[in-house]
PDB file of N, CA and C in Angstrom:
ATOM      1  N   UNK A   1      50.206  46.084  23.264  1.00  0.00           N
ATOM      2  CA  UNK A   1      50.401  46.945  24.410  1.00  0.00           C
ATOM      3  C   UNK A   1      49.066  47.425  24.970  1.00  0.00           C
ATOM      4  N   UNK A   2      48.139  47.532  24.147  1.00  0.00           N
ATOM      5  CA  UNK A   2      47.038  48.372  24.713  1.00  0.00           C
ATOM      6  C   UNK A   2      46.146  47.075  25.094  1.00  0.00           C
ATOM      7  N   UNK A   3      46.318  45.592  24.888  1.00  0.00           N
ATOM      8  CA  UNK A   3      45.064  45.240  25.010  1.00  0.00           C
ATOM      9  C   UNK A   3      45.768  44.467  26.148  1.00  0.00           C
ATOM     10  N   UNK A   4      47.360  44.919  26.890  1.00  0.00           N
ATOM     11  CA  UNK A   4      47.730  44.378  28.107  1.00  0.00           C
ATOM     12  C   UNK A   4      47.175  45.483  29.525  1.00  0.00           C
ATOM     13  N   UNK A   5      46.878  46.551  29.304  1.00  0.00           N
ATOM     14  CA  UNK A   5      46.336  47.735  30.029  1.00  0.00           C
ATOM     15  C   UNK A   5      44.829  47.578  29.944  1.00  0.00           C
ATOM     16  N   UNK A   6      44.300  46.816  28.811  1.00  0.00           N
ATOM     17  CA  UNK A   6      42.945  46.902  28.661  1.00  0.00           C
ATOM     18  C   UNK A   6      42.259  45.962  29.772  1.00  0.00           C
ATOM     19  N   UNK A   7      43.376  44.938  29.917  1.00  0.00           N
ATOM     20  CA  UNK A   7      42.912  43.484  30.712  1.00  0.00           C
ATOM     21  C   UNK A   7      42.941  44.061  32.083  1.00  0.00           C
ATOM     22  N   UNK A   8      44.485  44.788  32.302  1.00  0.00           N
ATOM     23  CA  UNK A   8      44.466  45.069  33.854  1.00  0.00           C
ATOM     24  C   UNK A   8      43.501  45.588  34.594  1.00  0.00           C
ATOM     25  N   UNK A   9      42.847  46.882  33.573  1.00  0.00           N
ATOM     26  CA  UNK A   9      41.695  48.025  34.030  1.00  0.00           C
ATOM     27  C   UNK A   9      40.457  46.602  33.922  1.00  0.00           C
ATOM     28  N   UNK A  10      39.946  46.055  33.461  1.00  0.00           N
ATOM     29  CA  UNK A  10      39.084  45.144  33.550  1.00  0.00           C
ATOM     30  C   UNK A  10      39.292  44.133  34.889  1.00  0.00           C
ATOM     31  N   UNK A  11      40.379  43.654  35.549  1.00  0.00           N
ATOM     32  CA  UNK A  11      40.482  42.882  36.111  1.00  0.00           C
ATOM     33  C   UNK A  11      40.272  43.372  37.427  1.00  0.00           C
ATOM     34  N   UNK A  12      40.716  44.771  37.487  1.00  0.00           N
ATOM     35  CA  UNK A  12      41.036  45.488  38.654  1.00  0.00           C
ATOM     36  C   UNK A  12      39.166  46.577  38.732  1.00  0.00           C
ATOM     37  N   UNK A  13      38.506  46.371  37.045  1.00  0.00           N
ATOM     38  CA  UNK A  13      37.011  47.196  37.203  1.00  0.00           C
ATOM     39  C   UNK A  13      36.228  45.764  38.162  1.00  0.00           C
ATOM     40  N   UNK A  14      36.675  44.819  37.950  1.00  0.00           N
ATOM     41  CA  UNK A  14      35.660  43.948  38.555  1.00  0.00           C
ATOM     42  C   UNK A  14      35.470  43.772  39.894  1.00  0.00           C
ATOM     43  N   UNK A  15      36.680  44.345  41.195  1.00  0.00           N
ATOM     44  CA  UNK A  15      36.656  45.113  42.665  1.00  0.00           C
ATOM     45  C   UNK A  15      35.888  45.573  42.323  1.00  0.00           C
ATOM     46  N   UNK A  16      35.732  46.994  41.993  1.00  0.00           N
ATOM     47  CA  UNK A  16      34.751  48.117  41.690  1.00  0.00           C
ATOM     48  C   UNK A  16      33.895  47.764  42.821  1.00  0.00           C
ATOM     49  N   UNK A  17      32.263  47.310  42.458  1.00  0.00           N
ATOM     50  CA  UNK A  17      30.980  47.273  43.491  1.00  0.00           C
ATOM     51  C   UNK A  17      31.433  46.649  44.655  1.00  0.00           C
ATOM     52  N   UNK A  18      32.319  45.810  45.320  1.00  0.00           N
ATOM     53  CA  UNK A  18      32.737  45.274  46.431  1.00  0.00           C
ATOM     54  C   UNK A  18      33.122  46.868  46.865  1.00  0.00           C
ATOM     55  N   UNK A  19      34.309  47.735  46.425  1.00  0.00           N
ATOM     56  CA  UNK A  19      34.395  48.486  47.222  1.00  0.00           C
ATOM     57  C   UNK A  19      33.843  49.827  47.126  1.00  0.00           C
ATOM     58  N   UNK A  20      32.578  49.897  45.996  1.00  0.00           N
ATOM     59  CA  UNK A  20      31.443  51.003  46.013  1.00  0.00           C
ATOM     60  C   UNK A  20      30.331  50.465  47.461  1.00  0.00           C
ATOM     61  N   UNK A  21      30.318  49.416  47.918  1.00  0.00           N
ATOM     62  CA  UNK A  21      29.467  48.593  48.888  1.00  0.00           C
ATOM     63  C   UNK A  21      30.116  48.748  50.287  1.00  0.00           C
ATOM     64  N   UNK A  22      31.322  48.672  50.055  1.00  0.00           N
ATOM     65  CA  UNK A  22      32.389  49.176  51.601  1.00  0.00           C
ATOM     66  C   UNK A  22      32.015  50.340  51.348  1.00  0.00           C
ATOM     67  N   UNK A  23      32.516  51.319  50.980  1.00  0.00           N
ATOM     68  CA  UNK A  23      32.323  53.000  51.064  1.00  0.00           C
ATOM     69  C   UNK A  23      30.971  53.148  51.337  1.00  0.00           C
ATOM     70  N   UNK A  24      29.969  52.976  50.938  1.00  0.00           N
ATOM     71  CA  UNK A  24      28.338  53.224  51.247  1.00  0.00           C
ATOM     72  C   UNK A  24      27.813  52.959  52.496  1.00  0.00           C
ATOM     73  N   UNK A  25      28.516  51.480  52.798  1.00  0.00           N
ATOM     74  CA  UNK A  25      28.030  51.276  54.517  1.00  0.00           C
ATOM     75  C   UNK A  25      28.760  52.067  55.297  1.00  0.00           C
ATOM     76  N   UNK A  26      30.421  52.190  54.992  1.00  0.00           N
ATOM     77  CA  UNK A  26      31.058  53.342  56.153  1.00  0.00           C
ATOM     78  C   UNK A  26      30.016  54.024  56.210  1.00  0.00           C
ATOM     79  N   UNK A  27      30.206  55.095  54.884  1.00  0.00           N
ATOM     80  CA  UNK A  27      29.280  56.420  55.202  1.00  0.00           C
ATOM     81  C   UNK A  27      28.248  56.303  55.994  1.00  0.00           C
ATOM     82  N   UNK A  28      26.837  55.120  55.427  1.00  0.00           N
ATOM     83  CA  UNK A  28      25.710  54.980  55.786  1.00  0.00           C
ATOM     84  C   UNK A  28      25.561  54.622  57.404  1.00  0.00           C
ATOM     85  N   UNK A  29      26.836  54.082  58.020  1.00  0.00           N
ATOM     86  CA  UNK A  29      27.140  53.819  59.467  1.00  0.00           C
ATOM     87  C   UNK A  29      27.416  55.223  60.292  1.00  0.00           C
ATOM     88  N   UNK A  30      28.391  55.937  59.155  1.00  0.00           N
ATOM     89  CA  UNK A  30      28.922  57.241  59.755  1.00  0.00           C
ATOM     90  C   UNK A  30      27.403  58.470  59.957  1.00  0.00           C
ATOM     91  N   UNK A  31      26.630  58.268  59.081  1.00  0.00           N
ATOM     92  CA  UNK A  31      25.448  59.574  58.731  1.00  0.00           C
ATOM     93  C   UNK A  31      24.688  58.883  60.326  1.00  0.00           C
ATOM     94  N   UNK A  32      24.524  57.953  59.959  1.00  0.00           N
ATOM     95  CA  UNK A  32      23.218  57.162  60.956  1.00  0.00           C
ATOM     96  C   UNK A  32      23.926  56.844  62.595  1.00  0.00           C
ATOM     97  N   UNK A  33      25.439  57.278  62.665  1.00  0.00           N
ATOM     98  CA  UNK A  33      25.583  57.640  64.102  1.00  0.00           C
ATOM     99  C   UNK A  33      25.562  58.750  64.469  1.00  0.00           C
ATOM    100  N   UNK A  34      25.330  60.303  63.411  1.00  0.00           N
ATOM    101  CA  UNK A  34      25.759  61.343  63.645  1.00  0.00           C
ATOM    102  C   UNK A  34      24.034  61.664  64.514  1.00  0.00           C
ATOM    103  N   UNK A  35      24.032  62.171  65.511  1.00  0.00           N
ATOM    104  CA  UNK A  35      22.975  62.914  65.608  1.00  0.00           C
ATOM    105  C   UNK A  35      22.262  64.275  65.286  1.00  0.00           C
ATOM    106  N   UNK A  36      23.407  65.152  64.586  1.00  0.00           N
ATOM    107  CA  UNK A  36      23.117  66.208  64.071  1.00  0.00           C
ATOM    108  C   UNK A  36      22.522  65.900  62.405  1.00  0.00           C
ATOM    109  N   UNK A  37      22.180  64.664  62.252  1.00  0.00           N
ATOM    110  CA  UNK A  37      21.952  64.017  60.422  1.00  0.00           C
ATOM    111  C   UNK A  37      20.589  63.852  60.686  1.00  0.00           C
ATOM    112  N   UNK A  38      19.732  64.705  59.951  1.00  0.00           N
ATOM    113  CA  UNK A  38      18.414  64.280  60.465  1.00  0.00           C
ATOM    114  C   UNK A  38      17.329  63.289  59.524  1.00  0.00           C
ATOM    115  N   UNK A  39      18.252  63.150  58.350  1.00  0.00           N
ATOM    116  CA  UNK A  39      17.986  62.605  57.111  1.00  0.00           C
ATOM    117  C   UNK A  39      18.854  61.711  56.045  1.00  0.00           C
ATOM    118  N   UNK A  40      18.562  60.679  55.295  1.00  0.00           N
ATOM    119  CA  UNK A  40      19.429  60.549  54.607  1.00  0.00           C
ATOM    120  C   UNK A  40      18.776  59.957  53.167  1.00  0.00           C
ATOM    121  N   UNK A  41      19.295  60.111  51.798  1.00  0.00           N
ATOM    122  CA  UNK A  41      18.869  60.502  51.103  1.00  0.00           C
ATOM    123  C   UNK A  41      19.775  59.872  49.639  1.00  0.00           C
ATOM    124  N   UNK A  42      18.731  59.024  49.409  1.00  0.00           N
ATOM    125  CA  UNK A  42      19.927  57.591  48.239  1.00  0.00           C
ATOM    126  C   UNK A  42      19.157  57.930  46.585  1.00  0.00           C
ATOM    127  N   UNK A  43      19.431  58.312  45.963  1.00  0.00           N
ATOM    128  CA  UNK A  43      18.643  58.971  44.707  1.00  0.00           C
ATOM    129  C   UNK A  43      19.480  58.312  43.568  1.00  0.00           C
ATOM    130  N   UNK A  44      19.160  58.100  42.468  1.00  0.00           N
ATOM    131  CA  UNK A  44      19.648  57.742  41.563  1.00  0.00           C
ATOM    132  C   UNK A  44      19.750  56.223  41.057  1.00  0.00           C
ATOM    133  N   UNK A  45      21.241  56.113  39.977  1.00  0.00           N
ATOM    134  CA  UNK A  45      21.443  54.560  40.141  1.00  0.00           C
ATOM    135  C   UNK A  45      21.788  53.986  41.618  1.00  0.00           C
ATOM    136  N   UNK A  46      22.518  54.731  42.352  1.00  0.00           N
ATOM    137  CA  UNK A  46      23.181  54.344  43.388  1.00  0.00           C
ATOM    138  C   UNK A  46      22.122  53.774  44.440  1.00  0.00           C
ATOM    139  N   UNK A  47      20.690  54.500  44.288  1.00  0.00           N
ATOM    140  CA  UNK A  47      19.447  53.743  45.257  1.00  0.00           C
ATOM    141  C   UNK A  47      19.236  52.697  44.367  1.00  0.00           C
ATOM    142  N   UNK A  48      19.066  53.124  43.140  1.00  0.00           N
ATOM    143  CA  UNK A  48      18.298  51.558  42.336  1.00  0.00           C
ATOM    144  C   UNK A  48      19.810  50.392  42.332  1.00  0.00           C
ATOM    145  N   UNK A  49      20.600  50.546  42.568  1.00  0.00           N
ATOM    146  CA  UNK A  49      21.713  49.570  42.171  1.00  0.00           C
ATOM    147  C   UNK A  49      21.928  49.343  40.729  1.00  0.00           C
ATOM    148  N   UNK A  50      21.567  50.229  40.103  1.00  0.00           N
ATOM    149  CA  UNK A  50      21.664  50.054  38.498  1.00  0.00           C
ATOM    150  C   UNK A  50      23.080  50.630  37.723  1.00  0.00           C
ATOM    151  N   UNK A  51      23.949  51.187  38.797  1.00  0.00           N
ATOM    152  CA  UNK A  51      25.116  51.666  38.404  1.00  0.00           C
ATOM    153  C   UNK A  51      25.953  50.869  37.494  1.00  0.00           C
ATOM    154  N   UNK A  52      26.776  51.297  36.806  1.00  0.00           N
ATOM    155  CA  UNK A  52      27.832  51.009  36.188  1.00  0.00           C
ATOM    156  C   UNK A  52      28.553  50.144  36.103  1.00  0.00           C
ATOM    157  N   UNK A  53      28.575  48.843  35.794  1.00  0.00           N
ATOM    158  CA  UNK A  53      29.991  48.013  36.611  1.00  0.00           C
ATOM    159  C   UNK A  53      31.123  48.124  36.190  1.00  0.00           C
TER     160      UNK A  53
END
């Protein structure tokens, strides 16, 4: 039982960065049309791409 839940969460972790990569450009589209955004500001794994998979 557990190693049929184990596969799904694995199959379904491997989307993951496809749609951490959609969400980042929305935003990064949304900040960089706002004109009241005078800055923007990528720190961490999420600048290095070293995140989690």
């Amino acid at each position: 039982m557990c190693m049929g839940l184990e596969n799904r969460h694995l199959e379904s972790d491997t989307l993951l960065p496809n749609h951490r990569d959609i969400l980042l450009g929305n935003a990064l589209k949304d900040l960089t049309s706002d004109s009241d955004v005078l800055a923007i500001y990528l720190a961490g794994s999420l600048a290095r791409g070293t995140f989690d998979n």
